[in-house]
Structure formats: structure tokens, C-alpha cells
N, C-alpha and C. Protein backbone atom coordinates (compact mmCIF):
# COMPACT_ATOMS: atom_id res chain seq x y z
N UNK A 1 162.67 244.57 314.40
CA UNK A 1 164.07 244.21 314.62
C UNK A 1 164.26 243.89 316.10
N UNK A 2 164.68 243.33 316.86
CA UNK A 2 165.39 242.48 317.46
C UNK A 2 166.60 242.59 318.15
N UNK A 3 166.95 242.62 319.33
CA UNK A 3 167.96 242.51 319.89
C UNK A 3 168.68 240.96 320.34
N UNK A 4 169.89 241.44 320.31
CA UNK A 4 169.89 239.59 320.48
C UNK A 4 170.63 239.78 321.79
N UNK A 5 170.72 238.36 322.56
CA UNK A 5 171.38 237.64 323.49
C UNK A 5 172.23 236.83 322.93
N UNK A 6 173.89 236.72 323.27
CA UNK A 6 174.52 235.60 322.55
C UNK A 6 175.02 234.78 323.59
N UNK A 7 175.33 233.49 323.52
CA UNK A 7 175.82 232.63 324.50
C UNK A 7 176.59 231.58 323.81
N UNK A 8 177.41 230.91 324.60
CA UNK A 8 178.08 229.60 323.69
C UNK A 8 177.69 228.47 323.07
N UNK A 9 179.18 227.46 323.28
CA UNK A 9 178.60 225.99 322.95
C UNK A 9 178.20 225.77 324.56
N UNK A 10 176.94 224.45 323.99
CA UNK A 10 176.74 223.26 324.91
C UNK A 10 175.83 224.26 326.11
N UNK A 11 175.15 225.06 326.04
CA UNK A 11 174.22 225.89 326.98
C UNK A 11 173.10 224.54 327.43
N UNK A 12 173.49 224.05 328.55
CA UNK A 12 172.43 223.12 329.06
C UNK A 12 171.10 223.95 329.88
N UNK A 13 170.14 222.24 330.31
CA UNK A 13 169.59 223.26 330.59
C UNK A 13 169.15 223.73 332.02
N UNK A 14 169.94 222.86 332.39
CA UNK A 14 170.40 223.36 334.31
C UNK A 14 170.94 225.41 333.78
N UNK A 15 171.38 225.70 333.03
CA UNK A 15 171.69 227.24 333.07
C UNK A 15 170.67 227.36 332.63
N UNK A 16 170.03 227.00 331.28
CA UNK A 16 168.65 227.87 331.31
C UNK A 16 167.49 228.08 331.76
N UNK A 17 167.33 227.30 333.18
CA UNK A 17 166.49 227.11 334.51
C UNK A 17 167.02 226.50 335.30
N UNK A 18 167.68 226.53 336.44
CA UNK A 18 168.02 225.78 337.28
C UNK A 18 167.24 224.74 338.06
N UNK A 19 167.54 223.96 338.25
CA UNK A 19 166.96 222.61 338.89
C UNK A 19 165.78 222.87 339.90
N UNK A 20 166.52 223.70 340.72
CA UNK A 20 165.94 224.14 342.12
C UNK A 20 164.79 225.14 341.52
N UNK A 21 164.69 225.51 340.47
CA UNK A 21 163.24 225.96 340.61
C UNK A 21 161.91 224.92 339.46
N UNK A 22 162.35 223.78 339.19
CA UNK A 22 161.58 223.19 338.70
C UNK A 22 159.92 223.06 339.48
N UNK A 23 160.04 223.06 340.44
CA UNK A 23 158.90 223.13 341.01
C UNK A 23 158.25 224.31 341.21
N UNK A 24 158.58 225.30 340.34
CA UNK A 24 158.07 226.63 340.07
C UNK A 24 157.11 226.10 338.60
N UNK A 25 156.03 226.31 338.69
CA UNK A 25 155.42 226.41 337.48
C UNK A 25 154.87 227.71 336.63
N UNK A 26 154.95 228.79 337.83
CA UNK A 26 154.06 229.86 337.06
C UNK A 26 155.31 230.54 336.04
N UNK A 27 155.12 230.66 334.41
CA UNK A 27 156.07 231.32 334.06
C UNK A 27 156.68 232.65 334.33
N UNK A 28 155.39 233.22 334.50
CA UNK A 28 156.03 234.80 334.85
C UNK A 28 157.17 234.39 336.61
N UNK A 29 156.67 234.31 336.64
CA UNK A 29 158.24 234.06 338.13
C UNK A 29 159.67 232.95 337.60
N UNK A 30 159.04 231.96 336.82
CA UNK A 30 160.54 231.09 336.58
C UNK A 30 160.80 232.50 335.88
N UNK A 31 160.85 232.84 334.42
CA UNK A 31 161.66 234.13 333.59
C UNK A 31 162.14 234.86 334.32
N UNK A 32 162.80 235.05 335.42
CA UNK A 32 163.67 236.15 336.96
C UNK A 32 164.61 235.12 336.68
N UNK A 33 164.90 233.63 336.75
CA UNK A 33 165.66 232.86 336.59
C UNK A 33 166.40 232.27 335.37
N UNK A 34 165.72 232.85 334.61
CA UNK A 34 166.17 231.97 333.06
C UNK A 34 167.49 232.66 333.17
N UNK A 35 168.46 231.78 332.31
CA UNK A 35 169.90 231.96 332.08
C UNK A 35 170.95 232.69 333.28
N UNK A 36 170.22 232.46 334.36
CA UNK A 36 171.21 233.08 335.66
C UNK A 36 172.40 232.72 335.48
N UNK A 37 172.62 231.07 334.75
CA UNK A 37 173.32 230.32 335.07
C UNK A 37 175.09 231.05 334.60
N UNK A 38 174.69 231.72 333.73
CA UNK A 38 175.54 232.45 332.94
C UNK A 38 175.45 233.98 332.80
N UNK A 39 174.48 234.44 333.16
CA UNK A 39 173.69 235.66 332.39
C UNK A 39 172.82 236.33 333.92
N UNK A 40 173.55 236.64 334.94
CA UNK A 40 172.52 236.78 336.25
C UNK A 40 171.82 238.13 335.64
N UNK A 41 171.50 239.06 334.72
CA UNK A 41 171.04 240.65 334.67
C UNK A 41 170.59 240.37 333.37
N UNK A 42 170.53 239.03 333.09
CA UNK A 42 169.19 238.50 331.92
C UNK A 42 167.86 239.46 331.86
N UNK A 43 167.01 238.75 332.77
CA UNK A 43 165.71 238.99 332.96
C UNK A 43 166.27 240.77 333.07
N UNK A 44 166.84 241.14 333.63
CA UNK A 44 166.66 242.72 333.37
C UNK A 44 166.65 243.25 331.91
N UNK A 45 167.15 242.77 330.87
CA UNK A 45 167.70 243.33 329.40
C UNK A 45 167.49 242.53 328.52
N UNK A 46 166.49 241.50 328.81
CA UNK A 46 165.49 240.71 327.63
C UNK A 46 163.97 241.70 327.83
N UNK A 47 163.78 241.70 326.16
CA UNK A 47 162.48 242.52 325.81
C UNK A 47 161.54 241.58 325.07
N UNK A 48 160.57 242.00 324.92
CA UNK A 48 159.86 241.05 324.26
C UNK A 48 160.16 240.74 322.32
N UNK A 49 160.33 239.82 321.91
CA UNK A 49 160.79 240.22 320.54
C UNK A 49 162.14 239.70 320.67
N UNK A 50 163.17 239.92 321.64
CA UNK A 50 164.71 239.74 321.25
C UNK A 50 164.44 238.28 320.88
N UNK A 51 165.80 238.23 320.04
CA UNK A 51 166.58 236.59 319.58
C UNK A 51 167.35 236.04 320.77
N UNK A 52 167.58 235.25 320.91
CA UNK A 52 168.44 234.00 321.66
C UNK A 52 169.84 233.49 320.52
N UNK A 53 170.73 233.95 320.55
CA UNK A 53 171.63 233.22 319.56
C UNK A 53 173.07 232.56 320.55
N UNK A 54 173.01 230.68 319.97
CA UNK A 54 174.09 230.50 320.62
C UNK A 54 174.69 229.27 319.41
N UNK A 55 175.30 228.58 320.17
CA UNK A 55 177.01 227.86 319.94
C UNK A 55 176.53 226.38 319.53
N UNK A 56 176.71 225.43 319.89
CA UNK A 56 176.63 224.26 319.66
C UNK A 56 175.59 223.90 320.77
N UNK A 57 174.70 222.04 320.05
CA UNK A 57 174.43 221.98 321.23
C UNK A 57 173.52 222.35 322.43
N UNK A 58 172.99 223.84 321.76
CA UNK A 58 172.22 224.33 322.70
C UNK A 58 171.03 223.26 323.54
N UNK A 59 170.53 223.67 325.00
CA UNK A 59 169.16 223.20 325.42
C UNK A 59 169.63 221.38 325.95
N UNK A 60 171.20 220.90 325.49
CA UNK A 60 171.51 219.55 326.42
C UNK A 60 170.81 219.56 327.89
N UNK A 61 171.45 218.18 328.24
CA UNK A 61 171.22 218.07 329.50
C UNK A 61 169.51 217.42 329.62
N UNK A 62 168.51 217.77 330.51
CA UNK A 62 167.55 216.81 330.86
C UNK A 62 166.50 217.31 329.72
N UNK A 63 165.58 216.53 329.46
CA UNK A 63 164.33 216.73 328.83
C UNK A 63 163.48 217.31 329.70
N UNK A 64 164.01 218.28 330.36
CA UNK A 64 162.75 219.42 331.02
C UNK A 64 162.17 220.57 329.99
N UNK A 65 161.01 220.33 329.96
CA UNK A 65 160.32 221.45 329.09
C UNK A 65 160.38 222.99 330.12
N UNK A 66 160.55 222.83 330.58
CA UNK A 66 161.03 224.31 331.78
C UNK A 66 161.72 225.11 330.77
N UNK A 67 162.79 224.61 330.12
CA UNK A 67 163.64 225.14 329.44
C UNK A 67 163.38 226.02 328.65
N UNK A 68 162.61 225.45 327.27
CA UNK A 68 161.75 226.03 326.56
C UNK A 68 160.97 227.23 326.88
N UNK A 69 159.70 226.67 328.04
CA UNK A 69 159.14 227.99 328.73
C UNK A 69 159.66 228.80 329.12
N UNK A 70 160.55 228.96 329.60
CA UNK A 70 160.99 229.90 330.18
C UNK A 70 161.90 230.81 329.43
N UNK A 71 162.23 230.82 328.49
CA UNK A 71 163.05 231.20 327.68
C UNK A 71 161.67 231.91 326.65
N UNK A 72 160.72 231.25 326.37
CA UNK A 72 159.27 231.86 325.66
C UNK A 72 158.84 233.00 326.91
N UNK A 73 158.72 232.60 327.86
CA UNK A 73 158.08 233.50 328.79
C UNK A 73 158.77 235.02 329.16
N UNK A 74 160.19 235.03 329.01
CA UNK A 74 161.02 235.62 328.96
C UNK A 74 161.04 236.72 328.15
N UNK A 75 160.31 236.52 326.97
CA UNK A 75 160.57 237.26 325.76
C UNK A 75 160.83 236.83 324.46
N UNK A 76 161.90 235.94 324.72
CA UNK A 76 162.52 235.77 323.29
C UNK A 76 161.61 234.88 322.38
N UNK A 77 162.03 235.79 321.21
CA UNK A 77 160.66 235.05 319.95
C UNK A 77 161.77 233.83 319.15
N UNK A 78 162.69 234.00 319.31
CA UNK A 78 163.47 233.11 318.59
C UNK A 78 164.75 232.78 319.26
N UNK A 79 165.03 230.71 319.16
CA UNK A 79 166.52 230.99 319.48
C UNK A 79 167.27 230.75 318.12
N UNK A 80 168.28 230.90 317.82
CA UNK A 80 169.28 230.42 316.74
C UNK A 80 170.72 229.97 317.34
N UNK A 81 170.65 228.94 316.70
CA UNK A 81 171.99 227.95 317.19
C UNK A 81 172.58 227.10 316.52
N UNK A 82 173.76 226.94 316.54
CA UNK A 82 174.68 226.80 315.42
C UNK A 82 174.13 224.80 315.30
N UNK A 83 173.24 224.23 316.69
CA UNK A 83 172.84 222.91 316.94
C UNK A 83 172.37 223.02 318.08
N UNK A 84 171.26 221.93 317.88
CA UNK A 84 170.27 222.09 319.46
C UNK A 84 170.05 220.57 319.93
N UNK A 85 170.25 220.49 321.14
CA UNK A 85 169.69 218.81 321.91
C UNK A 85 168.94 218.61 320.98
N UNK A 86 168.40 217.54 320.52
CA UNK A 86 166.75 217.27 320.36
C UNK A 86 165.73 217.10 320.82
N UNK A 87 165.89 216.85 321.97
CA UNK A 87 164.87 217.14 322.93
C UNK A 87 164.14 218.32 323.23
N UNK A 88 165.27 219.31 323.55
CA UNK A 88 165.01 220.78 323.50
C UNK A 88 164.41 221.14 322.27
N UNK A 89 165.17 220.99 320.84
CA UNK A 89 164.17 221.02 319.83
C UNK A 89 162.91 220.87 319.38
N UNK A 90 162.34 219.96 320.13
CA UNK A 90 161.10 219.60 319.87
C UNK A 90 160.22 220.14 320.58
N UNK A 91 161.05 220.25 322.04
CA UNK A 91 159.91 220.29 323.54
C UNK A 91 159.69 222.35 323.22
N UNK A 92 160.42 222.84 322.10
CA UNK A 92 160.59 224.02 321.61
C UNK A 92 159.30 224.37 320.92
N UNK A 93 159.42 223.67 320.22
CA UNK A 93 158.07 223.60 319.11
C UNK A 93 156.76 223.49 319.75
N UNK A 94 157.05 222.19 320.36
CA UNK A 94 155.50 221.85 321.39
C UNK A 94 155.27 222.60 321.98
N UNK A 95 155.76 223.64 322.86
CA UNK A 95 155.63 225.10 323.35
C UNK A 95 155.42 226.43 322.35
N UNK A 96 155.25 226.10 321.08
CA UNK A 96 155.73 227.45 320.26
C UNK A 96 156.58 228.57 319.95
N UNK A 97 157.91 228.06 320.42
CA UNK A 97 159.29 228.94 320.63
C UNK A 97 160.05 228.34 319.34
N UNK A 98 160.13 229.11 318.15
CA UNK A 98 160.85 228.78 316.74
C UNK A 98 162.27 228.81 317.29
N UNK A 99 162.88 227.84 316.54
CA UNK A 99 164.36 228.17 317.01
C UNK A 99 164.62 227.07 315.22
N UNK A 100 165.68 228.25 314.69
CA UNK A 100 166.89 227.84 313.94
C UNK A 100 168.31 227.50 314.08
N UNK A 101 168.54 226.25 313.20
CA UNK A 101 169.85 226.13 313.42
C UNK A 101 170.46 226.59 312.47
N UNK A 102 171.77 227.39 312.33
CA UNK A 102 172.58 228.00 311.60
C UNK A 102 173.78 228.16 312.04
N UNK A 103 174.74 227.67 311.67
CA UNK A 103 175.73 228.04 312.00
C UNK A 103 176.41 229.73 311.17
N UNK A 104 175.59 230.09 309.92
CA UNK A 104 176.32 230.86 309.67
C UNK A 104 176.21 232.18 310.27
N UNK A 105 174.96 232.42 310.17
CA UNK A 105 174.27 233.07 311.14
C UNK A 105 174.35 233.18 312.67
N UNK A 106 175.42 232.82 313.39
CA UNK A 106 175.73 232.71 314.69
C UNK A 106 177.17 232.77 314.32
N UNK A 107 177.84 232.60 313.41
CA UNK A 107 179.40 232.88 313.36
C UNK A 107 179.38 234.21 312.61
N UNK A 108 178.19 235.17 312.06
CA UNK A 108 178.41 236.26 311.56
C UNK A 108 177.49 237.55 312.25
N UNK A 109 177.11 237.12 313.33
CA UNK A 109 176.34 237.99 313.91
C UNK A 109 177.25 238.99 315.22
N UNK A 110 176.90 240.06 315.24
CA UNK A 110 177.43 240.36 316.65
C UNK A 110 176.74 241.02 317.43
N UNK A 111 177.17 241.69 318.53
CA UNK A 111 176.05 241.74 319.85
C UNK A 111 175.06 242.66 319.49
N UNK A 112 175.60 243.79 318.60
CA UNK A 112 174.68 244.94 318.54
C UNK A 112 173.90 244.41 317.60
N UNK A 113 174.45 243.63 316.32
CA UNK A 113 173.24 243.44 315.44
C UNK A 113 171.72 243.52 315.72
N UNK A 114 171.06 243.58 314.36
CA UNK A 114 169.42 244.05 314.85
C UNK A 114 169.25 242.66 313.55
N UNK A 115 168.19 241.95 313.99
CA UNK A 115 168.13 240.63 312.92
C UNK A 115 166.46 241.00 312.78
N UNK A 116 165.93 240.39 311.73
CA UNK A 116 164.32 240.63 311.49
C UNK A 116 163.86 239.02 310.76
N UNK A 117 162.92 238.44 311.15
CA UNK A 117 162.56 237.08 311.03
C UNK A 117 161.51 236.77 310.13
N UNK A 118 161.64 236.28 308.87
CA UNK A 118 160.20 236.06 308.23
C UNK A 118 160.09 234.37 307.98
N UNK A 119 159.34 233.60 308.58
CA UNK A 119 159.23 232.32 309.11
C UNK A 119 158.73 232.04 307.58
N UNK A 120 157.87 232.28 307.24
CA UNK A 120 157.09 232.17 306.00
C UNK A 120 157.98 232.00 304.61
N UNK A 121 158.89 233.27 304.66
CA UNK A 121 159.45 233.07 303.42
C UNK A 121 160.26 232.10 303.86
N UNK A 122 161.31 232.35 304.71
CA UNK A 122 162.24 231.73 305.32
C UNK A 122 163.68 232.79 304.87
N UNK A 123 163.44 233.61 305.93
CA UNK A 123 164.74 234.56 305.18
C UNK A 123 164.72 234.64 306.84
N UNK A 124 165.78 235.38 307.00
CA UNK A 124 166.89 236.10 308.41
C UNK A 124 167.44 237.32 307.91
N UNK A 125 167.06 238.43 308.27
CA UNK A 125 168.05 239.22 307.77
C UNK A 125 168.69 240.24 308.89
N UNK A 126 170.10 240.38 309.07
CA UNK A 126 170.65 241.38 309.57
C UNK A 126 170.72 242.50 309.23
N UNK A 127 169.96 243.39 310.05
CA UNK A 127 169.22 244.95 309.54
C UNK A 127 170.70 245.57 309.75
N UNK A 128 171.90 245.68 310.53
CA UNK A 128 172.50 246.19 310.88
C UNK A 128 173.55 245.93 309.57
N UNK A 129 173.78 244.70 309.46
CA UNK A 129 174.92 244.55 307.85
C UNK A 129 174.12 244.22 306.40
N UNK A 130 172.93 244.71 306.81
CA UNK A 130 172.73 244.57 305.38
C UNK A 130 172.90 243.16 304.65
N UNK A 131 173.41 241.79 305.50
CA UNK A 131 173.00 241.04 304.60
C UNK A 131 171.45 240.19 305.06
N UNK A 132 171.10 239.12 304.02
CA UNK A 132 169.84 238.48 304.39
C UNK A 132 170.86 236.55 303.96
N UNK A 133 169.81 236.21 305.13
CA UNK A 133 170.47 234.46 305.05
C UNK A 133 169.02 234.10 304.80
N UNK A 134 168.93 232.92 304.01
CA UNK A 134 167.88 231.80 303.79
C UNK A 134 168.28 230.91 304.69
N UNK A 135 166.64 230.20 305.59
CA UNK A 135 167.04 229.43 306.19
C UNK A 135 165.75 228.29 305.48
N UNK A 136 165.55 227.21 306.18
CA UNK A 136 164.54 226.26 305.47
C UNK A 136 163.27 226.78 306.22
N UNK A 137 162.31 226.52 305.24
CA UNK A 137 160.95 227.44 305.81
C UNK A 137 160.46 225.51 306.56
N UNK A 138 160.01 226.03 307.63
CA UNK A 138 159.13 225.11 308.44
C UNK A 138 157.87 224.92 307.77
N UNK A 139 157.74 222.98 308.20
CA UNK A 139 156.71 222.46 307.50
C UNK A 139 155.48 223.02 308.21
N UNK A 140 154.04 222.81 307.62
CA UNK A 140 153.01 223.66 307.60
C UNK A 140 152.79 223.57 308.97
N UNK A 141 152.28 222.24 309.54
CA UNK A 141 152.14 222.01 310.58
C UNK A 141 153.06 222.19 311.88
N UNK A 142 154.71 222.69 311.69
CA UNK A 142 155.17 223.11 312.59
C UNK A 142 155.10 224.75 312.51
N UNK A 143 154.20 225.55 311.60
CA UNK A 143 154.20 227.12 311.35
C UNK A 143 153.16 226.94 312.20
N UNK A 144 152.07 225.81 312.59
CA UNK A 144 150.87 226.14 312.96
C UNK A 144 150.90 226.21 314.75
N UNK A 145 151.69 225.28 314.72
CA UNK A 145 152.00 224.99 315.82
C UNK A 145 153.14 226.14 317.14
N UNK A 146 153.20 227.01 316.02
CA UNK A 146 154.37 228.18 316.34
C UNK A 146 152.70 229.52 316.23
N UNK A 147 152.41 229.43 315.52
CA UNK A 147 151.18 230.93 315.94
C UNK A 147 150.09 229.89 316.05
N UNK A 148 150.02 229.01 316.72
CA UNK A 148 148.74 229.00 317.86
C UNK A 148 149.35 229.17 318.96
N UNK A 149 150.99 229.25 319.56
CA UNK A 149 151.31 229.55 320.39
C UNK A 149 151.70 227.37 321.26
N UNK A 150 151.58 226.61 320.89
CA UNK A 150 152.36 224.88 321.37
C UNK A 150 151.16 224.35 320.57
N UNK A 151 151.68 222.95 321.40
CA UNK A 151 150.45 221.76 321.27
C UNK A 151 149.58 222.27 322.03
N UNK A 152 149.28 222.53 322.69
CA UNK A 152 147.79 222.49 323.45
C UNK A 152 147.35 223.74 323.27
N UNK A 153 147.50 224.67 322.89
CA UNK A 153 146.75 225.63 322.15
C UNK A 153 146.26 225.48 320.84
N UNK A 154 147.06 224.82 320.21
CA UNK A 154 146.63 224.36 318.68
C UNK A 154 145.44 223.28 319.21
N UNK A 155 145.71 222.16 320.11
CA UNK A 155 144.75 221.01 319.77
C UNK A 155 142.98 221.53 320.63
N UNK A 156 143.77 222.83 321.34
CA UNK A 156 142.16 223.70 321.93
C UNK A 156 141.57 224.35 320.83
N UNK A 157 142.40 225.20 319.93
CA UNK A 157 142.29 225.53 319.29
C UNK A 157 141.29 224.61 317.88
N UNK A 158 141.69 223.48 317.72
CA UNK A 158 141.18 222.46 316.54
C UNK A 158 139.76 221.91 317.30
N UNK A 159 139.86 221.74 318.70
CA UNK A 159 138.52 221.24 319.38
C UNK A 159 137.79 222.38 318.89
N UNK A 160 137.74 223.66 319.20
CA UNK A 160 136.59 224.73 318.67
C UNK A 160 136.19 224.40 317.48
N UNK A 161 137.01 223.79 316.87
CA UNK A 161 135.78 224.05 315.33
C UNK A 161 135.35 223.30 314.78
């Protein structure tokens, strides 16, 4: 189970890394910065495992894959959002950071909730209310691409064998 982070609509992604540290590459140092933009005592009270749940929209703004990383590096195993850029969506995946969109599931969750994730079946369930949401189970090749950890672990991964 899971702790979550909640945030709004339209979370770009100047807040979920700021500009000025794009030229930071090592993740463990950008994650001190993720979500300052909104959230400065983030990095103190993200664990490894928590959810990411937000509003509309999430991850707008530039096609920096920073975004993604850093938000993986951070901790969080999952975001959920009621809608995500597409950019961010993808550049999500290519990194190995699952993120669902749901709106119902982000209009019925609250801060304390405890959520538990089974990618496979495709269920969500809130341990705290007792209910469970179906979400669409991801195609094979984006499950693979989520536990080898991106693209370039999977395509290192496919060179070995």
C-alpha cells in the first residue's frame, strides 16, 4: 500500500523540475527538486512506492524527459491523473514510470488513502475504503517496458539474449 501525493489541474513541467536545473543530470540530486514548484517539503515525505495523483492535464508544458525522471527517481511507482500531456505520457513509459488516467479514481481518493496497484490484472484498489476500480490493463509490450525499468533497459536487456 501506498501513500499518495495529490496535486491539481494542469501540473506542468517547469513545477515538476524546474528549468534551472535541467542541466542537472544525475537523478539522485534533481529528486531534492521535483515538485518544489508547488510542494517545497516533497522530497522530504515521498517514500519509495508512494502514488502521484493529480487533476487534469498533468506533465504540460515542454517535452523534457526530466520530468518523468525525476518523479521515478523520487520514489513514486505510479502517477494517476484524471489526463496527461502526451508527451509526458509517453516520455513516462520510455522511462518506466506507469501512470493511469482516471478520473474516478482522483475525484474519489483522499490524502490519507492507502491505494494498492495490480498492473497485470488491471485493478486499483483503495485499501482504506474498501473499494477496487478497474482500469485498462497495459499492452504487453508497454508491461515490458515498465519492469525492465524504460527503453534502454529493455533494448540492453533484448541485446543479451
Amino acid at each position: 500500500m501506498s501513500k499518495l501525493h495529490i496535486y491539481g489541474d494542469h501540473i506542468d513541467t517547469d513545477i515538476i523540475i524546474p528549468a534551472h536545473y535541467l542541466n542537472v543530470h544525475d537523478p539522485e540530486e534533481l529528486k531534492k527538486h521535483c515538485m518544489e514548484g508547488v510542494d517545497e517539503a516533497f522530497d522530504q515525505r515521498v517514500s519509495i512506492g508512494d502514488i502521484m495523483i493529480a487533476g487534469e492535464n498533468f506533465g504540460c508544458g515542454s517535452s523534457r524527459e526530466h520530468a518523468p525522471v525525476v518523479i521515478k527517481a523520487s520514489g513514486i511507482s505510479c502517477v494517476i491523473a484524471k489526463s496527461f500531456a502526451r508527451i509526458f505520457f509517453r516520455n513516462a513509459f520510455n522511462i518506466g514510470l506507469p501512470v493511469i488516467e482516471s478520473s474516478e479514481i482522483v475525484d474519489e481518493v483522499s490524502p490519507d488513502d492507502k491505494l494498492s496497484i495490480d498492473f497485470k490484472s488491471g485493478k486499483v484498489i483503495n485499501e482504506t475504503k474498501n473499494k477496487s476500480y478497474t482500469i485498462p490493463k497495459f499492452p504487453d509490450f508497454m508491461m515490458a517496458l515498465i519492469e525492465a525499468g524504460g527503453v534502454i533497459p529493455y533494448i540492453k536487456e533484448a541485446d543479451n539474449v
